[in-house]
N, C-alpha and C. Protein backbone atom coordinates (compact mmCIF):
# COMPACT_ATOMS: atom_id res chain seq x y z
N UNK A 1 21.13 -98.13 113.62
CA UNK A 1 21.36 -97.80 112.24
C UNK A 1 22.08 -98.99 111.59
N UNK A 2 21.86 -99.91 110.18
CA UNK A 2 22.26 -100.58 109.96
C UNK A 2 23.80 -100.21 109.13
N UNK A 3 24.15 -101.66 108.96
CA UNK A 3 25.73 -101.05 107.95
C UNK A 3 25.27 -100.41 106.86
N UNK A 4 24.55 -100.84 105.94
CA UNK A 4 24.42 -99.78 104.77
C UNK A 4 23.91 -98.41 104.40
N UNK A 5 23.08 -97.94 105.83
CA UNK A 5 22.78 -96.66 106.03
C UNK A 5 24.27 -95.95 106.37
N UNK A 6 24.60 -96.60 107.26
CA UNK A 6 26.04 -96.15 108.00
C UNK A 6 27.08 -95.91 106.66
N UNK A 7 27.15 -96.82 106.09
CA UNK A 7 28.08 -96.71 104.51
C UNK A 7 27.84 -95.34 104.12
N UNK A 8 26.47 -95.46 104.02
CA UNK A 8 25.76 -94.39 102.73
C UNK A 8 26.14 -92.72 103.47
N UNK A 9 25.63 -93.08 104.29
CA UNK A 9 25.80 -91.62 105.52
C UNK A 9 27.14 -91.53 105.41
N UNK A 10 28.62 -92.69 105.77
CA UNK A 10 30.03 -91.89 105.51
C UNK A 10 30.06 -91.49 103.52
N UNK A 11 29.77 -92.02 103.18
CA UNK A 11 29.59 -91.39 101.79
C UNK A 11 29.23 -89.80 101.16
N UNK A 12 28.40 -89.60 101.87
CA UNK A 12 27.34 -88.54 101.60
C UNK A 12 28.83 -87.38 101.89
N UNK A 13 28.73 -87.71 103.32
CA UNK A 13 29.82 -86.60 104.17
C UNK A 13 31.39 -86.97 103.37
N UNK A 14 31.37 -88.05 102.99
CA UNK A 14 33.03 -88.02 101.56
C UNK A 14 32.93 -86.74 100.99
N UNK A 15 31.63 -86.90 100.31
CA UNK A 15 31.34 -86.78 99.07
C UNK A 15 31.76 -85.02 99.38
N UNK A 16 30.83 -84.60 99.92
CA UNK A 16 30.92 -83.09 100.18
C UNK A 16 32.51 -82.76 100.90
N UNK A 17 33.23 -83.45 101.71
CA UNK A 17 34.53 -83.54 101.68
C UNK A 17 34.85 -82.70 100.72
N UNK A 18 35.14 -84.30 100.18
CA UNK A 18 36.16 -83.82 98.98
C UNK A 18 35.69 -83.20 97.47
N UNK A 19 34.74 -82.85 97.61
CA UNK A 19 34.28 -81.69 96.55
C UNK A 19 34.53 -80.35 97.51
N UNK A 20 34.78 -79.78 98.53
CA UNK A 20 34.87 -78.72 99.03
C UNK A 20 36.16 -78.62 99.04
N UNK A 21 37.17 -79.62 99.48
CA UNK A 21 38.79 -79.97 99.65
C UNK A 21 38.98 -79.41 98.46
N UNK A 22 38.90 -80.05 97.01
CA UNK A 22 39.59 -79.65 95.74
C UNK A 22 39.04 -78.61 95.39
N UNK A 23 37.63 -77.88 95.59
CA UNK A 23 37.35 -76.80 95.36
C UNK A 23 37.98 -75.70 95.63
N UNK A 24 38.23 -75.79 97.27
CA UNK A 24 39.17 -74.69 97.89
C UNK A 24 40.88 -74.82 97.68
N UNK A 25 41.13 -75.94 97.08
CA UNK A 25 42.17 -75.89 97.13
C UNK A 25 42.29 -75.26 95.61
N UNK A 26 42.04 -75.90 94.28
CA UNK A 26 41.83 -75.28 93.12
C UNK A 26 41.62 -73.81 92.92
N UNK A 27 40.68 -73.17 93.98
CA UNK A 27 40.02 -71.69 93.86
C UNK A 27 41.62 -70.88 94.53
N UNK A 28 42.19 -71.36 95.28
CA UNK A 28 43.36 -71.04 95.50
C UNK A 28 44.61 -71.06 94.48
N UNK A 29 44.86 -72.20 94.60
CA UNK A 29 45.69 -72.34 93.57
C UNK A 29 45.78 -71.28 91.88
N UNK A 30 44.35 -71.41 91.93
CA UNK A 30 43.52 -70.48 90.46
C UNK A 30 44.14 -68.80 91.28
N UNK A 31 43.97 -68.53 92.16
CA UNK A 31 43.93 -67.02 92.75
C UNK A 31 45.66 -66.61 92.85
N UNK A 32 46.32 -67.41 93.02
CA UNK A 32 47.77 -67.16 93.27
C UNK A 32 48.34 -67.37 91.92
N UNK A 33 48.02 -67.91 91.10
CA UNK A 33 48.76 -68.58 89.48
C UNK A 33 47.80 -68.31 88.95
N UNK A 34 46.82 -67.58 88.92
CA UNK A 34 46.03 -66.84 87.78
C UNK A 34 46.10 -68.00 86.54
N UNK A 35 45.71 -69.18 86.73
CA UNK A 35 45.98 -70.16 85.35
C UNK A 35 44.48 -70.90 85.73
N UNK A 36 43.40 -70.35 85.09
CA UNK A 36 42.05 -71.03 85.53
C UNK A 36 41.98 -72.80 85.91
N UNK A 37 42.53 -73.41 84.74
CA UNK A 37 42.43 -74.50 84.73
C UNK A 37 43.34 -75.15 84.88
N UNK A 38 44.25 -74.76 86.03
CA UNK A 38 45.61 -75.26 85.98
C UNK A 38 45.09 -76.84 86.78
N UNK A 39 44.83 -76.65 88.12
CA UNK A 39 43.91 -77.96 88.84
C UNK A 39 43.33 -78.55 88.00
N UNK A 40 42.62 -78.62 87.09
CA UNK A 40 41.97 -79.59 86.32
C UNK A 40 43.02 -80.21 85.63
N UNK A 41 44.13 -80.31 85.37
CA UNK A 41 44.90 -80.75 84.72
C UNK A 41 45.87 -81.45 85.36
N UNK A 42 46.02 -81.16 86.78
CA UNK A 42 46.64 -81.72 87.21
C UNK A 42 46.08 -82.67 88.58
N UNK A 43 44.74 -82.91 88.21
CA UNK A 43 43.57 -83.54 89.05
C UNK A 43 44.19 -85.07 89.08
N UNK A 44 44.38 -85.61 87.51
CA UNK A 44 45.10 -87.10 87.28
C UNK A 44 46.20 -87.42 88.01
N UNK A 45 47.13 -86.42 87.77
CA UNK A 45 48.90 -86.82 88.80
C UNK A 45 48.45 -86.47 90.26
N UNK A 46 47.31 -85.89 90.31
CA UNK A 46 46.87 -85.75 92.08
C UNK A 46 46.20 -87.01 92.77
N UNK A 47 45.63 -87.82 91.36
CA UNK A 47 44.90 -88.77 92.00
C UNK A 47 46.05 -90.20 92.27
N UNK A 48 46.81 -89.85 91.36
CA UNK A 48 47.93 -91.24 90.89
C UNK A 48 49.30 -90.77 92.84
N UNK A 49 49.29 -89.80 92.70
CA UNK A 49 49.64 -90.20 94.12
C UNK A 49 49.08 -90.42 95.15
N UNK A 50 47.63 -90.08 95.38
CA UNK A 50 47.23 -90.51 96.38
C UNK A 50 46.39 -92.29 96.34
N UNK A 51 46.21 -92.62 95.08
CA UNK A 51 45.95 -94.19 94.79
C UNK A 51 47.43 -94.73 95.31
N UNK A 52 48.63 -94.42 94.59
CA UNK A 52 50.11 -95.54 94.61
C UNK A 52 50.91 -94.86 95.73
N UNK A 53 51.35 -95.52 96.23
CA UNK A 53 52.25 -95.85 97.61
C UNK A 53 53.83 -95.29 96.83
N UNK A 54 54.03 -95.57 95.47
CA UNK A 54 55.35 -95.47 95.07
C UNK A 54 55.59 -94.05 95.07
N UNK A 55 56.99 -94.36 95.48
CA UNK A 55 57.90 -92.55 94.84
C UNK A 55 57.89 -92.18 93.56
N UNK A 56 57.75 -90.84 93.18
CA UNK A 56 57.54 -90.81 91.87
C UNK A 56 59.14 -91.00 90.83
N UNK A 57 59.73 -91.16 91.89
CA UNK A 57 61.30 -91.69 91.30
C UNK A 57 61.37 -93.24 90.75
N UNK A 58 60.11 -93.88 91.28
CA UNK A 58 60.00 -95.41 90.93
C UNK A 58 59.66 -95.53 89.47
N UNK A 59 59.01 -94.41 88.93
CA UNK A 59 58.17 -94.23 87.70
C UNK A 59 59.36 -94.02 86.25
N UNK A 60 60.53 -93.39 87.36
CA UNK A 60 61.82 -93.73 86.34
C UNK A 60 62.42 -94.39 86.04
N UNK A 61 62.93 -94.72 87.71
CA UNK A 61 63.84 -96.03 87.52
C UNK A 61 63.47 -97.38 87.22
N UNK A 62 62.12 -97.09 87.13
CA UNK A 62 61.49 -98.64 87.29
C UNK A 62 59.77 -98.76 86.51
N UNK A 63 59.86 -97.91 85.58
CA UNK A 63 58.57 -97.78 84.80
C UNK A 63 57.78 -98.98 84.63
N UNK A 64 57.97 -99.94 84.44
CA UNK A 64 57.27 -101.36 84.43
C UNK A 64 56.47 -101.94 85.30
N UNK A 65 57.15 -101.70 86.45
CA UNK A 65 56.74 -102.35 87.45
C UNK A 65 56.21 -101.17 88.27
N UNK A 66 56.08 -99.92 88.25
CA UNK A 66 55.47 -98.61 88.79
C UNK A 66 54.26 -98.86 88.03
N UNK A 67 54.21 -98.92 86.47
CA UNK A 67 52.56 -98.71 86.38
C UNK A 67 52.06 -99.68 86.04
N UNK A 68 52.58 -100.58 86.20
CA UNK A 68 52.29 -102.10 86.15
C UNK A 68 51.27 -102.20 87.90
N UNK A 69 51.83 -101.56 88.81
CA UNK A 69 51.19 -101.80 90.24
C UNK A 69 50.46 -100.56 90.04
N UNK A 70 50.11 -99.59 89.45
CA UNK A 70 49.45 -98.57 89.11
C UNK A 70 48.07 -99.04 88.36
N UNK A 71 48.46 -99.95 87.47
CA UNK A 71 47.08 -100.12 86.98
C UNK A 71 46.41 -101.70 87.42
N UNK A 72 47.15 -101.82 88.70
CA UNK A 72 46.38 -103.17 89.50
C UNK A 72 45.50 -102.25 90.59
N UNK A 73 46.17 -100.93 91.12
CA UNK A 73 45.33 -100.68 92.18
C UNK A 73 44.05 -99.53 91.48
N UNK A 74 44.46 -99.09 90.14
CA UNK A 74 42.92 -98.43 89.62
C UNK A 74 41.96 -99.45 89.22
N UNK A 75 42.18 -100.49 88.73
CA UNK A 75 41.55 -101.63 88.70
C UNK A 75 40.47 -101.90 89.74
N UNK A 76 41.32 -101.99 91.09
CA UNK A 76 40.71 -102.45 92.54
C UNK A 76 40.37 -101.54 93.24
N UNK A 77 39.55 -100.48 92.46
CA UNK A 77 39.21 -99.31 92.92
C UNK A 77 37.70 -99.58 92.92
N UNK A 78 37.02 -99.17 94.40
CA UNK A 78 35.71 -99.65 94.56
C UNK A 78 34.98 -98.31 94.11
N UNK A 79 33.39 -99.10 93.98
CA UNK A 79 32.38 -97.43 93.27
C UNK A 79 32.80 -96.28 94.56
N UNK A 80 32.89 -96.84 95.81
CA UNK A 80 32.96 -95.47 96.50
C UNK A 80 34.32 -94.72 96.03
N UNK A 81 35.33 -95.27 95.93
CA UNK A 81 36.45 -94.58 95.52
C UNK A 81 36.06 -93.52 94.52
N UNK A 82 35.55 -94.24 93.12
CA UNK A 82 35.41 -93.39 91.91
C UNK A 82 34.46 -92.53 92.24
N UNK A 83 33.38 -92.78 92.93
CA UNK A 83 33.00 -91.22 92.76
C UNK A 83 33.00 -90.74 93.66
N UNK A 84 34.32 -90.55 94.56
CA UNK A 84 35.11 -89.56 95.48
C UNK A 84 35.71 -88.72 94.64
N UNK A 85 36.42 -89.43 93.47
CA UNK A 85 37.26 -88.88 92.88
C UNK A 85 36.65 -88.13 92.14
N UNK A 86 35.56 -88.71 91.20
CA UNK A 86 34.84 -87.63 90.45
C UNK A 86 34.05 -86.76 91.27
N UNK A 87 34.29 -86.76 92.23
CA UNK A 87 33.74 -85.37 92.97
C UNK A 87 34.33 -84.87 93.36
N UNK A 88 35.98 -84.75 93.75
CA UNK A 88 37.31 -84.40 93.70
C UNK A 88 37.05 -83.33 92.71
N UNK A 89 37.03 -83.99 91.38
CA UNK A 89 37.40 -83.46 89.93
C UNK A 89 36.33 -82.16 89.91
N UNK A 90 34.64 -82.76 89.82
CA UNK A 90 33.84 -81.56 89.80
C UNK A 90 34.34 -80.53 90.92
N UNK A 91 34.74 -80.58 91.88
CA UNK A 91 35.07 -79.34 92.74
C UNK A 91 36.08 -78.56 92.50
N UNK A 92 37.71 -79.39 91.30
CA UNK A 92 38.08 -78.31 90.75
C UNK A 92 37.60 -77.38 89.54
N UNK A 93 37.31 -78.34 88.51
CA UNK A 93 36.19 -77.88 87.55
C UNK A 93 34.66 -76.48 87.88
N UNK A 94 34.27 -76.61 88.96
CA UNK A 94 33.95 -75.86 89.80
C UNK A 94 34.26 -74.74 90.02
N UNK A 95 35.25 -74.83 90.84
CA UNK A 95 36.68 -73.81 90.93
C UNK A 95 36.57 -72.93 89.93
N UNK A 96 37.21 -73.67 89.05
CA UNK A 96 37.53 -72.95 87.38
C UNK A 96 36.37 -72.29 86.95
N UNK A 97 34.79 -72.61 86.63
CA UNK A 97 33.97 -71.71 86.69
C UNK A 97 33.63 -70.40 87.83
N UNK A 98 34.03 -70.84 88.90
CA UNK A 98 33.82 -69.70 90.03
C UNK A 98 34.61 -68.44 89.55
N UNK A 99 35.96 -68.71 89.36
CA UNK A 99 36.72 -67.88 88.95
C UNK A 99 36.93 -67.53 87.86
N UNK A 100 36.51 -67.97 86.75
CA UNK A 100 36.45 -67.12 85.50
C UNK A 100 34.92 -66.40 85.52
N UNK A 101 33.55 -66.62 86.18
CA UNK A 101 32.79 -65.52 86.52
C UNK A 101 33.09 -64.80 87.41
N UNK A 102 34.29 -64.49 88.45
CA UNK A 102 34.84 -63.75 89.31
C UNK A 102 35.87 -62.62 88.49
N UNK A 103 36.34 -63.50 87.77
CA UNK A 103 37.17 -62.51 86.91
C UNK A 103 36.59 -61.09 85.60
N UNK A 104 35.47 -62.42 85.27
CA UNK A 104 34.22 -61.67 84.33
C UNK A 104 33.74 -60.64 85.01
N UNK A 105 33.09 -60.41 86.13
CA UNK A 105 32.37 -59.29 87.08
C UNK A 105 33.62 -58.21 87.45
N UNK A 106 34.89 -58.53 87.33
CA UNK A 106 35.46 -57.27 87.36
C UNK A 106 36.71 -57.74 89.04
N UNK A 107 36.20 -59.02 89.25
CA UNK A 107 37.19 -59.00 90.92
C UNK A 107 38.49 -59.56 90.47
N UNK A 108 39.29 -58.84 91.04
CA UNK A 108 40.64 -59.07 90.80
C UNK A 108 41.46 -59.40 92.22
N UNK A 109 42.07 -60.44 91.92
CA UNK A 109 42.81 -61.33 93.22
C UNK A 109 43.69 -60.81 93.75
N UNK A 110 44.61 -60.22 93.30
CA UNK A 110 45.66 -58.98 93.73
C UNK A 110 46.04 -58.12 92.64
């Protein structure tokens, strides 16, 4: 199998990853805090810690130089990254439709 099949093939299996990861985690999150779209909103501060290495205490004490190295490493973000992430995002977005037609049909979480 060459490298770029091999790429494409860990890709594929990302991909469904992490659209199932934020799905289930969102459909949860949605089921305990009853707030449909709470995950979608907080998809951005989910992605900004797992891109930056910094504490989010750096972002206070040191705002300049926190998103100053914040917007060097979204920068140096390769196509596979971005659409991990946007498939991150569709799986909470996802979510949020699952459960407002779950809620529509009458199922109630507790």
């Amino acid at each position: 199998m060459g490298k770029g099949v091999s790429r494409l093939v860990q890709l594929l299996v990302m991909i469904i990853l992490y659209f199932v990861m934020f799905f289930g985690i969102a459909f949860i999150v949605n089921m305990l805090i009853r707030k449909t779209w709470l995950m979608a909103y907080l998809y951005p501060f989910i992605l900004i810690i797992m891109i930056d290495n910094l504490a989010t205490w750096e972002y206070i004490v040191r705002p300049g130089q926190a998103f100053s190295a914040l917007g060097t490493k979204l920068v140096n973000l390769t196509g596979f990254d971005i659409i991990l992430f946007v498939f991150g995002f569709l799986g909470t977005i996802t979510a949020g439709y699952v459960m407002k037609l779950l809620r529509k049909n009458g199922y109630q979480m507790f």
